[in-house]
N, C-alpha and C. Protein backbone atom coordinates (compact mmCIF):
# COMPACT_ATOMS: atom_id res chain seq x y z
N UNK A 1 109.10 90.28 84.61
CA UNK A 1 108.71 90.77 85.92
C UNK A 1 107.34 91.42 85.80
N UNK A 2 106.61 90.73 86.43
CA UNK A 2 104.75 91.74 86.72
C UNK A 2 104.77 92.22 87.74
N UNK A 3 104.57 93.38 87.38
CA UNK A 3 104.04 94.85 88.53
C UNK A 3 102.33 94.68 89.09
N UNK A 4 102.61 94.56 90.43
CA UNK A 4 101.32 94.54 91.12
C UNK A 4 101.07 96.16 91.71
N UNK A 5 99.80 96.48 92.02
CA UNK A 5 99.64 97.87 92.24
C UNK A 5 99.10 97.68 94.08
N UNK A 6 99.83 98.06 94.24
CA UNK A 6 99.74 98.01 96.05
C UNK A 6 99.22 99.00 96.70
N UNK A 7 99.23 100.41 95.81
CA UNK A 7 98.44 101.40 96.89
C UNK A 7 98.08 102.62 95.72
N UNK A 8 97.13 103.07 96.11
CA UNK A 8 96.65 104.48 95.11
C UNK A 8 96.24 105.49 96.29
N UNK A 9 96.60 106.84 95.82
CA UNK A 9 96.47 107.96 96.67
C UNK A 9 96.14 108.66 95.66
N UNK A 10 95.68 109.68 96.36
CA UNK A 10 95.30 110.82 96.10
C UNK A 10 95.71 111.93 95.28
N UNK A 11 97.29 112.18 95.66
CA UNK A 11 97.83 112.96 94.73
C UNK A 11 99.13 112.41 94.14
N UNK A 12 100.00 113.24 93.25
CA UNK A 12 100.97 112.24 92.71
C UNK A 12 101.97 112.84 93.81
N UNK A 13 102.80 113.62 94.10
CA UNK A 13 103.45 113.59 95.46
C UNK A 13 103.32 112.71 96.36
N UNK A 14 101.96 112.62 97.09
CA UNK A 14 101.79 111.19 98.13
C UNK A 14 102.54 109.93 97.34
N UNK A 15 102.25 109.66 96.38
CA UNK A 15 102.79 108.69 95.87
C UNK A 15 104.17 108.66 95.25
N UNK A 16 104.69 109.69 94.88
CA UNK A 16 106.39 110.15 94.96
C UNK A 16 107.29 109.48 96.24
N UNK A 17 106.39 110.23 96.91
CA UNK A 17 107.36 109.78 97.99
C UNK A 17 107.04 108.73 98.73
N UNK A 18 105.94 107.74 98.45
CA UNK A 18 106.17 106.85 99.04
C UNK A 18 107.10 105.80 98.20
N UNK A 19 107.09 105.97 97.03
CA UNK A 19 108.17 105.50 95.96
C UNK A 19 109.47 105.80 96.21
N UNK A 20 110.17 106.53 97.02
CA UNK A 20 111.09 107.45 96.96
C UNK A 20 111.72 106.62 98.18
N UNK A 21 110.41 106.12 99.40
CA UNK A 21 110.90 105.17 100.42
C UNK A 21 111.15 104.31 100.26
N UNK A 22 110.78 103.51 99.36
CA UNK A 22 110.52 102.36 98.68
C UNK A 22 111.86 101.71 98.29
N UNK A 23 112.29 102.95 97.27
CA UNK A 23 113.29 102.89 96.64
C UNK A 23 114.78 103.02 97.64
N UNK A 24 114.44 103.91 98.58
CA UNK A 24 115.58 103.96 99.64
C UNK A 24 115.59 102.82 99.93
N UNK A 25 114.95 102.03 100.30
CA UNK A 25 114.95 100.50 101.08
C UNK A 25 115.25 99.44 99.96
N UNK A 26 115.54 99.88 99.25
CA UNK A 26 116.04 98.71 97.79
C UNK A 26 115.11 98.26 97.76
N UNK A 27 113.72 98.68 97.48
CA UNK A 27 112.79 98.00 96.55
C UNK A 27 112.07 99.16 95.27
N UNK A 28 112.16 98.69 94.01
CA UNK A 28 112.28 99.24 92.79
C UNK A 28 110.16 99.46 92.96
N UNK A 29 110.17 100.63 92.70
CA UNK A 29 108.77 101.07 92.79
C UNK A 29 108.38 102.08 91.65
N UNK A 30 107.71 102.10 91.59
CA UNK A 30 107.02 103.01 89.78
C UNK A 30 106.10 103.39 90.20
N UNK A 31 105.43 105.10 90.15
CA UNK A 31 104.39 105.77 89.97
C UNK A 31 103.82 105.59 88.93
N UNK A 32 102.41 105.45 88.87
CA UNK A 32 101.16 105.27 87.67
C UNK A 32 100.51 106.33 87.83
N UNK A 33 100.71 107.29 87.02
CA UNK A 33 99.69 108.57 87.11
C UNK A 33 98.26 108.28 85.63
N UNK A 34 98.26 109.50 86.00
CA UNK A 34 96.97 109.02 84.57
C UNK A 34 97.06 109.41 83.08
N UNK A 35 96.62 108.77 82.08
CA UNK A 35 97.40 108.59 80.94
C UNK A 35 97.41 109.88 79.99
N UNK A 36 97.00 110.79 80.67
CA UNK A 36 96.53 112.54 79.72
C UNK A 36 98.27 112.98 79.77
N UNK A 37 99.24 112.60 80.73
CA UNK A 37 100.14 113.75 80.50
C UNK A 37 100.25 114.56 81.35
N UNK A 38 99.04 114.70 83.10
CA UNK A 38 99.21 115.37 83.57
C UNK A 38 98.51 116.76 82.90
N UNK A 39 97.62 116.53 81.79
CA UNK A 39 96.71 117.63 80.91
C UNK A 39 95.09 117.92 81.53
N UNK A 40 94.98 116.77 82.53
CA UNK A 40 93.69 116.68 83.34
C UNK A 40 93.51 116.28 84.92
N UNK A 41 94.99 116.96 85.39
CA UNK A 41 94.71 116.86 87.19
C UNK A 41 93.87 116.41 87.48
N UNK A 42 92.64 116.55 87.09
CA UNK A 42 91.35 116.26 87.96
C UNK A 42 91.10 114.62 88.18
N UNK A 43 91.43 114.52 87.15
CA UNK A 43 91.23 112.88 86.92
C UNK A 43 91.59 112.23 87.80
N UNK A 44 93.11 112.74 88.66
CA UNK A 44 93.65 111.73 89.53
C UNK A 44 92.67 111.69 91.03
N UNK A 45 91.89 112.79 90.90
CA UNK A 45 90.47 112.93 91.96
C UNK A 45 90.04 111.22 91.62
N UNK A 46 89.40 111.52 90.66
CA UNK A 46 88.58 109.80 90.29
C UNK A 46 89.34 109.03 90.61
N UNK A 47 90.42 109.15 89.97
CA UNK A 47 91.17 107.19 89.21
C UNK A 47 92.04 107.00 90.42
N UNK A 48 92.91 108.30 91.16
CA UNK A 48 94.25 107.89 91.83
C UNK A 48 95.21 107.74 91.66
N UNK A 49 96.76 107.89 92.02
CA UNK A 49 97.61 107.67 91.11
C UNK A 49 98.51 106.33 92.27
N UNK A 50 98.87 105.40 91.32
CA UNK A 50 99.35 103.82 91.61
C UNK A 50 100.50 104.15 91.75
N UNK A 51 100.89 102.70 92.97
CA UNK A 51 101.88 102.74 93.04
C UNK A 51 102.10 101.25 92.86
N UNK A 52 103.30 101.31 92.13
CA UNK A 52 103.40 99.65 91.21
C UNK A 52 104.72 99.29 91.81
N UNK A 53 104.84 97.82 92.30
CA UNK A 53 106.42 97.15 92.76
C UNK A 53 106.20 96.07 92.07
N UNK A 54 107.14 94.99 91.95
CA UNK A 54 107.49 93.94 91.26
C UNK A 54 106.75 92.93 92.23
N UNK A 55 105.78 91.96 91.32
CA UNK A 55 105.09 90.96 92.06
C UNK A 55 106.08 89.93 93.23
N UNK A 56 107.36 90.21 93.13
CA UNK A 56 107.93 89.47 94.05
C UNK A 56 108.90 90.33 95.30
N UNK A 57 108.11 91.80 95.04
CA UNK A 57 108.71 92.26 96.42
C UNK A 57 107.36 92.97 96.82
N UNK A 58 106.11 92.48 96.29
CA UNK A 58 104.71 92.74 97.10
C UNK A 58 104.56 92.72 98.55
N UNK A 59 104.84 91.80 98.83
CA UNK A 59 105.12 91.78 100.42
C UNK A 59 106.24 92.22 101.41
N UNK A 60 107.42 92.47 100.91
CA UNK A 60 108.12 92.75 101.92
C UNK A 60 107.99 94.68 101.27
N UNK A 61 107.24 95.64 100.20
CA UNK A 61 106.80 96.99 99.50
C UNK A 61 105.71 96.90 100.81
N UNK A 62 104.47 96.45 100.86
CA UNK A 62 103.56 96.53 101.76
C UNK A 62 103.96 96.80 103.16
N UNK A 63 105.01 95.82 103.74
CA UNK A 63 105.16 95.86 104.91
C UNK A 63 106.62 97.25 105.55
N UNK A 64 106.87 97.53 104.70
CA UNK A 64 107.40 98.96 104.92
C UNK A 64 106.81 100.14 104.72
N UNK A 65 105.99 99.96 103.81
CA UNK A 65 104.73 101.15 103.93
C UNK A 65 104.17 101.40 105.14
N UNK A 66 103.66 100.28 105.50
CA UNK A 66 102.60 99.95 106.91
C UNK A 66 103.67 100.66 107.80
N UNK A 67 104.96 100.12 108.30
CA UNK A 67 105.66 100.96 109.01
C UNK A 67 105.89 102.34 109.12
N UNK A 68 106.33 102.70 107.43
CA UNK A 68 106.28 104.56 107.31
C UNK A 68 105.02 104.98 108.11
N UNK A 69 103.79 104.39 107.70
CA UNK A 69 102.52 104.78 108.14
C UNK A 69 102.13 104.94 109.27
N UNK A 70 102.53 104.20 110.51
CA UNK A 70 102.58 103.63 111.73
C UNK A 70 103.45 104.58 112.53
N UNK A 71 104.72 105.08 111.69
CA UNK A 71 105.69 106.15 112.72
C UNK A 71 104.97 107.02 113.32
């Protein structure tokens, strides 16, 4: 299974919980933070922290986001 990265935010919470929706809706989602450990917060300023689903629920992960987003 390959993980495509569908959205990066800002902080790792934003991206918790959009994982957290994700996951309520039976689709398996993984946070990508940055590789220090959480030893350099700042970083996720630059880089962002990912949000990764399985290349074969890319599209129906996207289109429930868009909805959360849209409420």
């Amino acid at each position: 299974m390959e993980e495509i990265l569908i959205r990066q935010y800002n902080s790792e919470l934003e991206a918790r919980e959009a994982c957290a929706q994700l996951e309520a809706a039976g689709v398996h989602a993984r946070v990508l933070t940055d590789l220090s450990g959480g030893q350099f917060p700042d970083l996720q300023i630059d880089c962002g922290v990912g949000l990764l689903v399985a290349d074969s629920d890319v599209d129906l992960a996207v289109e429930l986001l868009e909805e959360l987003e849209d409420a």
